[in-house]
N, C-alpha and C. Protein backbone atom coordinates (compact mmCIF):
# COMPACT_ATOMS: atom_id res chain seq x y z
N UNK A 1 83.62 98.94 116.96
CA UNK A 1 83.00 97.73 116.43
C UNK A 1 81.97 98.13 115.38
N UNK A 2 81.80 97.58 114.48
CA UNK A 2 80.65 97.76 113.53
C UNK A 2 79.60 97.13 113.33
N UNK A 3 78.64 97.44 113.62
CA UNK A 3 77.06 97.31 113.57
C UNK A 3 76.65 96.34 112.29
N UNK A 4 76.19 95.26 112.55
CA UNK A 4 75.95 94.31 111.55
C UNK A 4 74.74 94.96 110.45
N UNK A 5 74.19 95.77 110.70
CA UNK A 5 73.03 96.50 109.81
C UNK A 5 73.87 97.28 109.20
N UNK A 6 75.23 97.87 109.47
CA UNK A 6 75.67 98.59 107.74
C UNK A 6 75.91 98.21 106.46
N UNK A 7 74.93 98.42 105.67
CA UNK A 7 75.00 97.22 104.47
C UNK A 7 76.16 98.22 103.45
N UNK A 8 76.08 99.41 103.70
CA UNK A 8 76.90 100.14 102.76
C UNK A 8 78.35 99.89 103.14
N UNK A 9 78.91 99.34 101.95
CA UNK A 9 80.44 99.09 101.72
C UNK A 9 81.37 100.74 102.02
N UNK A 10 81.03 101.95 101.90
CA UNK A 10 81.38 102.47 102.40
C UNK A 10 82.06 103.35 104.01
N UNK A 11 80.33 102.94 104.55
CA UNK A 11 80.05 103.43 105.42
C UNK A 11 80.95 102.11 106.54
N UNK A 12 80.96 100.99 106.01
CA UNK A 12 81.29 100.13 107.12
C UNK A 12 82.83 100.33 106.78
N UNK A 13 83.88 100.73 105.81
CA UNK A 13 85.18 100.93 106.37
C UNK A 13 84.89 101.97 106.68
N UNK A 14 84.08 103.32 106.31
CA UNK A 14 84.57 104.26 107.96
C UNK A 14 84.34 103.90 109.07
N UNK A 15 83.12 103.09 109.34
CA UNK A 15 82.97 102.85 110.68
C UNK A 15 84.25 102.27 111.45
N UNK A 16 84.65 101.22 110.90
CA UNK A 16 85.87 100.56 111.03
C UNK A 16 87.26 101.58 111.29
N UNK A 17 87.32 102.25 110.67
CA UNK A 17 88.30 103.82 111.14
C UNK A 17 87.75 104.38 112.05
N UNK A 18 86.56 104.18 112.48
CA UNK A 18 86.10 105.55 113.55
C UNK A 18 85.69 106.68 112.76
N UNK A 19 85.34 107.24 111.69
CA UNK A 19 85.16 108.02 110.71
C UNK A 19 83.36 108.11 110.98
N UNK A 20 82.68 109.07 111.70
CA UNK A 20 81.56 109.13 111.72
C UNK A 20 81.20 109.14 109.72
N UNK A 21 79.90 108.74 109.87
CA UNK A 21 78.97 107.93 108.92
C UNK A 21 78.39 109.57 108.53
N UNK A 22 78.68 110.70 108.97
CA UNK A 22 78.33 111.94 108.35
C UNK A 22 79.39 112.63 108.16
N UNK A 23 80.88 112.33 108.53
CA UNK A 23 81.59 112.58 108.25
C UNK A 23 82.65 112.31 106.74
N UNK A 24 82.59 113.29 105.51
CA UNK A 24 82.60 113.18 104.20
C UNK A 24 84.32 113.50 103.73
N UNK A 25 84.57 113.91 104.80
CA UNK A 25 86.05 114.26 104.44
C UNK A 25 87.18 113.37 104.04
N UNK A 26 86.92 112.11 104.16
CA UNK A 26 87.74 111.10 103.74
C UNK A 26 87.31 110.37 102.69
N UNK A 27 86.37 110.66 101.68
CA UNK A 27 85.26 109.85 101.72
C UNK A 27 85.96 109.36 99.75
N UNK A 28 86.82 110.60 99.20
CA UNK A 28 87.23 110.07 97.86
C UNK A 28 88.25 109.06 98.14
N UNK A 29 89.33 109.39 99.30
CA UNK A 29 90.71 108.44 99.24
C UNK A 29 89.83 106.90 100.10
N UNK A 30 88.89 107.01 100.62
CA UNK A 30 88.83 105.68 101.47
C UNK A 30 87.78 104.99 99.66
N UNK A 31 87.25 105.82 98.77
CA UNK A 31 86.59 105.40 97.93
C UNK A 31 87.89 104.79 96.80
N UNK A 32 88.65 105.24 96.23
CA UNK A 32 89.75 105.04 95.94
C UNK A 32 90.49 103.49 96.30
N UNK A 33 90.89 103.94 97.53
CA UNK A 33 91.39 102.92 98.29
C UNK A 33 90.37 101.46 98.13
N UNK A 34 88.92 101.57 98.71
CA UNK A 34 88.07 100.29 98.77
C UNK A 34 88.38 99.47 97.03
N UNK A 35 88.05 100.25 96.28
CA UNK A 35 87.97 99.91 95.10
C UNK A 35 88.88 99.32 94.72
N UNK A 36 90.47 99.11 95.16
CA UNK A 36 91.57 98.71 94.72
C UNK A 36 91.25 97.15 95.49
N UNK A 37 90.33 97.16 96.42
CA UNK A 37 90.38 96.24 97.27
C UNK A 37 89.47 95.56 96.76
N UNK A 38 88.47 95.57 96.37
CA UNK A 38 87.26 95.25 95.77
C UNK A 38 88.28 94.56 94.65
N UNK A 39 88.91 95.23 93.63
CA UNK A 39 89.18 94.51 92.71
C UNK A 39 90.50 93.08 92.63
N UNK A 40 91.05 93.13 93.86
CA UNK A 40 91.67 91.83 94.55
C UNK A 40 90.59 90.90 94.75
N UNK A 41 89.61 91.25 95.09
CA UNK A 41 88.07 90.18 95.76
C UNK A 41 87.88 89.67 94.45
N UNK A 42 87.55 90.40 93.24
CA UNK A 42 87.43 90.14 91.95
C UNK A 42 88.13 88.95 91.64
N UNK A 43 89.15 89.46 91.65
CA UNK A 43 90.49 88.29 91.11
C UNK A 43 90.32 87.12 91.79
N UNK A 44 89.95 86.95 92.90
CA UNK A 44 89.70 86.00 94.11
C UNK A 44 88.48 84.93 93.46
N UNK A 45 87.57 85.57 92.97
CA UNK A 45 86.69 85.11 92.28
C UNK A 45 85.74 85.34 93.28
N UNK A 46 85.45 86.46 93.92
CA UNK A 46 83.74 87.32 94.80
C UNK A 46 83.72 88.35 93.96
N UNK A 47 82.55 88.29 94.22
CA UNK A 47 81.92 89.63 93.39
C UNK A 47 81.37 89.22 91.78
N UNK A 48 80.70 90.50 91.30
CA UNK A 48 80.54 90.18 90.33
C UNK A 48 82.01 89.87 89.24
N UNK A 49 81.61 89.57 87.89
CA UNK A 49 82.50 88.43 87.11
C UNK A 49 83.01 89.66 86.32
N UNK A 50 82.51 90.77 86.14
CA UNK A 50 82.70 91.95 85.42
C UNK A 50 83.60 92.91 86.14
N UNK A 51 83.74 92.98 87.46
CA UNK A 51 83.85 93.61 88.35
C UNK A 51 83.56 94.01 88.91
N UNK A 52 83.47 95.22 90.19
CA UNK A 52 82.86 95.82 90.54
C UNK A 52 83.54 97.13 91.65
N UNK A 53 82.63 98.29 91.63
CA UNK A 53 83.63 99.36 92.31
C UNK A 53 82.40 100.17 92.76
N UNK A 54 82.84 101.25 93.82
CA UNK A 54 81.95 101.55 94.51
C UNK A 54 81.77 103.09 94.07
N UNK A 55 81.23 104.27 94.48
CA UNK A 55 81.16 105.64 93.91
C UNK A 55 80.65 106.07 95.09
N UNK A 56 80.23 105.58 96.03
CA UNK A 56 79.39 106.63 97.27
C UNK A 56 79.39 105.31 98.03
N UNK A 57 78.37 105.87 98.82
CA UNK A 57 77.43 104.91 99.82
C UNK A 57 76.38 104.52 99.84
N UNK A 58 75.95 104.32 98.23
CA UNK A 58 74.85 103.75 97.70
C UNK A 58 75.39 102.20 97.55
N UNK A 59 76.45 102.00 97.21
CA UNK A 59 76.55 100.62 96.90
C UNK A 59 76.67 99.66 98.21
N UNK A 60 76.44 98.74 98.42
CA UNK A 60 76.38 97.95 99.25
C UNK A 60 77.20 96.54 99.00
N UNK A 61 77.20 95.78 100.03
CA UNK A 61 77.80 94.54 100.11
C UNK A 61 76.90 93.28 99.49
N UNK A 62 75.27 93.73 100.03
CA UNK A 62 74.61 92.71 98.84
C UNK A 62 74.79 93.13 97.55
N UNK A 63 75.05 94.21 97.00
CA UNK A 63 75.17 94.77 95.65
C UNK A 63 76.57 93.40 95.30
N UNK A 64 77.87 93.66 96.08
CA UNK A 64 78.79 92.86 95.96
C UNK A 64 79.00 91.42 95.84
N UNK A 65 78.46 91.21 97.09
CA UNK A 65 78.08 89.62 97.71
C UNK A 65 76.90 88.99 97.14
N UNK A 66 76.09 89.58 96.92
CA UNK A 66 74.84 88.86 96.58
C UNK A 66 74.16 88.57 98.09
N UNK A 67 73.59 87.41 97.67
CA UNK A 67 73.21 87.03 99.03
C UNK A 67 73.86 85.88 99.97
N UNK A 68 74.80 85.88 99.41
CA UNK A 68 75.91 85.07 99.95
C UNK A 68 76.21 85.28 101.26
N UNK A 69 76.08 84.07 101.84
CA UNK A 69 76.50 84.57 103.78
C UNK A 69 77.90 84.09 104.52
N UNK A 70 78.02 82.82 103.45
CA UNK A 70 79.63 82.59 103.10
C UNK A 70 81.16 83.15 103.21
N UNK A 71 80.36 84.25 103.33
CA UNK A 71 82.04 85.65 102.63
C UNK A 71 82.12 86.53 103.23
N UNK A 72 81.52 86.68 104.67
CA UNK A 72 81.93 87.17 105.85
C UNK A 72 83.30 88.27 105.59
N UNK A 73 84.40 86.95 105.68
CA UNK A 73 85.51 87.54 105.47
C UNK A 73 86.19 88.08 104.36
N UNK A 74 85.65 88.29 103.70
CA UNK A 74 85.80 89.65 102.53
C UNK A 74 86.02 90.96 103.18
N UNK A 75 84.76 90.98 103.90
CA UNK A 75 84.30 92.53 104.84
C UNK A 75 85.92 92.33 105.35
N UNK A 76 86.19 91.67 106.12
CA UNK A 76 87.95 91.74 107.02
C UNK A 76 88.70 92.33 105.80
N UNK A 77 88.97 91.53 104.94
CA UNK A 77 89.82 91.16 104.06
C UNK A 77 90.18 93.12 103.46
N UNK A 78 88.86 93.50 103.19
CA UNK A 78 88.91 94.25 102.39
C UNK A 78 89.43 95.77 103.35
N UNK A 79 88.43 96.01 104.23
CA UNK A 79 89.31 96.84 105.50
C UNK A 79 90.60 96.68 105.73
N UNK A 80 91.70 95.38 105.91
CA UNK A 80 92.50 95.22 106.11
C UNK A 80 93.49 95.60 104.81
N UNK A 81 92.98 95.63 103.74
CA UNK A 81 93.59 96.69 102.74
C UNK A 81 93.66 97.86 102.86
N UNK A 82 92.52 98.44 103.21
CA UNK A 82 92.60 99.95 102.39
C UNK A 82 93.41 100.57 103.93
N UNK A 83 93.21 99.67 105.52
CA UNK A 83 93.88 99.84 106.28
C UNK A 83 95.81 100.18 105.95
N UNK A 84 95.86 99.51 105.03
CA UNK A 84 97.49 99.62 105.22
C UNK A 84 97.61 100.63 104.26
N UNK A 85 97.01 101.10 102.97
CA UNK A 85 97.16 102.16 102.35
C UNK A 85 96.51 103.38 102.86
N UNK A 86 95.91 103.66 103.72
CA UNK A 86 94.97 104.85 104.58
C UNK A 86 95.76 104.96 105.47
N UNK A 87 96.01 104.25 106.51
CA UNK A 87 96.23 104.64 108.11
C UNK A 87 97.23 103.59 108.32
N UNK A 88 98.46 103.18 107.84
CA UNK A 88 99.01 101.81 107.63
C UNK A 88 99.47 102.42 109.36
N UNK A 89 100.12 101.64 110.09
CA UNK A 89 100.73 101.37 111.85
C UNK A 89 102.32 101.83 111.18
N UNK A 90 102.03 102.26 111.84
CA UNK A 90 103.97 102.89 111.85
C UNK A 90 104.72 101.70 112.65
N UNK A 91 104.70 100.83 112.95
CA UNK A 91 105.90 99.49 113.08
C UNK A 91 105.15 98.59 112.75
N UNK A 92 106.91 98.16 112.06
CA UNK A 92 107.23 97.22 110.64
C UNK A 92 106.39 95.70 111.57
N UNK A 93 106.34 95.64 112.69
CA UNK A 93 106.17 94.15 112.86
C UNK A 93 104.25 94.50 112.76
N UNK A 94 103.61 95.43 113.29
CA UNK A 94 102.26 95.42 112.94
C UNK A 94 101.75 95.44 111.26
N UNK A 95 102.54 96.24 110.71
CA UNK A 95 102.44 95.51 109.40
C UNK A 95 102.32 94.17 108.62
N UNK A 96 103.74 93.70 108.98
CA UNK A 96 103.80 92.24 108.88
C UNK A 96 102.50 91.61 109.46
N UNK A 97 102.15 92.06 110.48
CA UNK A 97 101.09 90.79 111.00
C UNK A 97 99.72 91.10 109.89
N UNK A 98 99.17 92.09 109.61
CA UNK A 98 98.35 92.68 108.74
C UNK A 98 98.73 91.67 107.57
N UNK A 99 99.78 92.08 107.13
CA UNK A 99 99.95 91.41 105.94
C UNK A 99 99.89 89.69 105.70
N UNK A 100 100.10 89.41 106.97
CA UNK A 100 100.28 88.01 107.15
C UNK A 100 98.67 87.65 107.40
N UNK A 101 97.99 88.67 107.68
CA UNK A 101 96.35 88.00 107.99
C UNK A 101 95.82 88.29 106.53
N UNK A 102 96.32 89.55 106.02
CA UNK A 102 96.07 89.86 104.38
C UNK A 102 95.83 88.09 103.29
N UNK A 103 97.10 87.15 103.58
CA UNK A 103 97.33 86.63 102.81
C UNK A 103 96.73 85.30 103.39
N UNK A 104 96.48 84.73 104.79
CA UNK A 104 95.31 83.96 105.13
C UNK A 104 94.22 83.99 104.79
N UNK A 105 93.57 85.09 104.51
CA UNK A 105 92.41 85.85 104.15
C UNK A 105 92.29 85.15 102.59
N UNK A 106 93.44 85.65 101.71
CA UNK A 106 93.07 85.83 100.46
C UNK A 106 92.86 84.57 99.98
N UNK A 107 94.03 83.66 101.03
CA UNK A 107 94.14 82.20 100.54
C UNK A 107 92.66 81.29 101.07
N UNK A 108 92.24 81.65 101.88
CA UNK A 108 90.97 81.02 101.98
C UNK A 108 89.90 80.90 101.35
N UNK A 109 89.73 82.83 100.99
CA UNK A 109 88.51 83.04 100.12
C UNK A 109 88.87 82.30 98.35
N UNK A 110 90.32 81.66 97.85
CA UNK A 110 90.36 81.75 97.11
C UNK A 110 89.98 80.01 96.83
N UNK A 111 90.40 79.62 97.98
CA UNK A 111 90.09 77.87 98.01
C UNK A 111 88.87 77.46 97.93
N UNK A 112 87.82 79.09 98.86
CA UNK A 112 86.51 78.53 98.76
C UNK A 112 86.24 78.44 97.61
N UNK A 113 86.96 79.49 96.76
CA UNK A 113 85.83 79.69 95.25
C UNK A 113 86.50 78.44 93.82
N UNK A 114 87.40 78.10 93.82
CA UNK A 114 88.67 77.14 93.23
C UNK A 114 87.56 75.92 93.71
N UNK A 115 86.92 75.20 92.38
CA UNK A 115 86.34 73.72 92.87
C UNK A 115 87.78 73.14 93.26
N UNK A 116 87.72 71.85 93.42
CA UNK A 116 88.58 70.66 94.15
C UNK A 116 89.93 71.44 95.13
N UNK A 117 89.78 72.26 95.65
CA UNK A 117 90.86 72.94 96.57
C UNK A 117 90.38 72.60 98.28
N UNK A 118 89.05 72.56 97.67
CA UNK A 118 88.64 72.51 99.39
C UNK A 118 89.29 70.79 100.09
N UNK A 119 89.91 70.66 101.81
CA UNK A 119 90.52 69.83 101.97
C UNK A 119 89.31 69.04 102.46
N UNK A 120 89.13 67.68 101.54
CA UNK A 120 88.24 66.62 101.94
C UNK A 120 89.08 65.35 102.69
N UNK A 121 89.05 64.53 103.09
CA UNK A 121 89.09 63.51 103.78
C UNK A 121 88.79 62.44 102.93
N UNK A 122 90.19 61.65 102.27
CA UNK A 122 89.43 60.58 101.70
C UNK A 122 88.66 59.46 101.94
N UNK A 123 87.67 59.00 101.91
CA UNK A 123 87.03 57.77 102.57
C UNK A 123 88.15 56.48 102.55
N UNK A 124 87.41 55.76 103.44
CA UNK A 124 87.99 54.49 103.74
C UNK A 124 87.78 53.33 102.71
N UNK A 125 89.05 52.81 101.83
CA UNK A 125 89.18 51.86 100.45
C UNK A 125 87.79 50.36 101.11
N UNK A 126 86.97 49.95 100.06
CA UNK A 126 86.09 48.86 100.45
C UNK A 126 86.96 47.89 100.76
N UNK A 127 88.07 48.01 99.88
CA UNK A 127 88.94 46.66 100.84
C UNK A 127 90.21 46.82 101.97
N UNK A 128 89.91 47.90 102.32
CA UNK A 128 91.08 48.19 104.06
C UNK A 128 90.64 47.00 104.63
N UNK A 129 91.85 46.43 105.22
CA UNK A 129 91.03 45.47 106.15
C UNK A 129 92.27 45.59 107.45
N UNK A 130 91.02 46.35 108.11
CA UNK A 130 91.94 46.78 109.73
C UNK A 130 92.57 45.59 110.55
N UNK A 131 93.77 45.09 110.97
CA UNK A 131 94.03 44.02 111.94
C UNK A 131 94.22 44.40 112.91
C-alpha cells in the first residue's frame, strides 16, 4: 500500500512495485516508463499544457497536479501503465482487466476535463404538468 505522504511521482510507483525508496536499480526504465504515462495525462488534459516529465525524485505530483485534489486517479491511472510495460501479469485475462480499468480511467479523467461532457440531469420544463 502506499503512504499518502509520498509526494514524489517517482518514489510512489516504486512503492507501488514494492521497489524500496533506496532502492535505484530500476530507477531509469520505471523513469522512462512514468513519462510515457505522464504524457497520456497530458493529452487527457492534467498536467501542465506544455507537458511534463519527470528526471528523478525531485519531481512531484504537486509539481504535476498542482493543487488539485480532484485527480486522485491519475496516481491509479498512471501506475497502471508503466505496470503493463514494467512487470505486465503473464495471463492474457489479467491484462485485459488492466486494460479495461486503463480505459475507465482515461475516460473519466477526460470527461472531467472536456466542459459539457460531465452527465447533468436536465431540470424539470416550467410547463410539465404531472397528472
Amino acid at each position: 500500500m502506499v503512504d499518502d505522504y509520498i509526494e514524489s511521482i517517482l518514489d510512489y510507483v516504486k512503492q507501488m512495485f514494492g521497489i524500496g525508496l533506496d532502492d535505484t536499480s530500476f530507477d531509469k526504465e520505471l523513469v522512462g516508463h512514468t513519462n510515457g504515462a505522464l504524457m497520456v495525462m497530458t493529452q487527457l488534459g492534467v498536467g501542465p499544457d506544455e507537458g511534463y516529465r519527470i528526471t528523478s525524485k525531485e519531481q512531484t505530483w504537486a509539481d504535476f497536479l498542482g493543487d488539485r485534489t480532484d485527480l486522485e486517479l491519475v496516481k491509479t491511472d498512471v501506475y497502471l501503465r508503466v505496470k503493463l510495460v514494467f512487470d505486465p501479469p503473464t495471463n492474457s485475462f489479467l491484462v485485459n482487466a488492466i486494460n479495461d480499468q486503463i480505459k475507465e480511467y482515461d475516460f473519466r479523467i477526460e470527461c472531467w476535463h472536456k466542459p459539457g461532457t460531465h452527465i447533468e440531469v436536465d431540470p424539470v420544463p416550467d410547463d410539465y404538468i404531472d397528472d
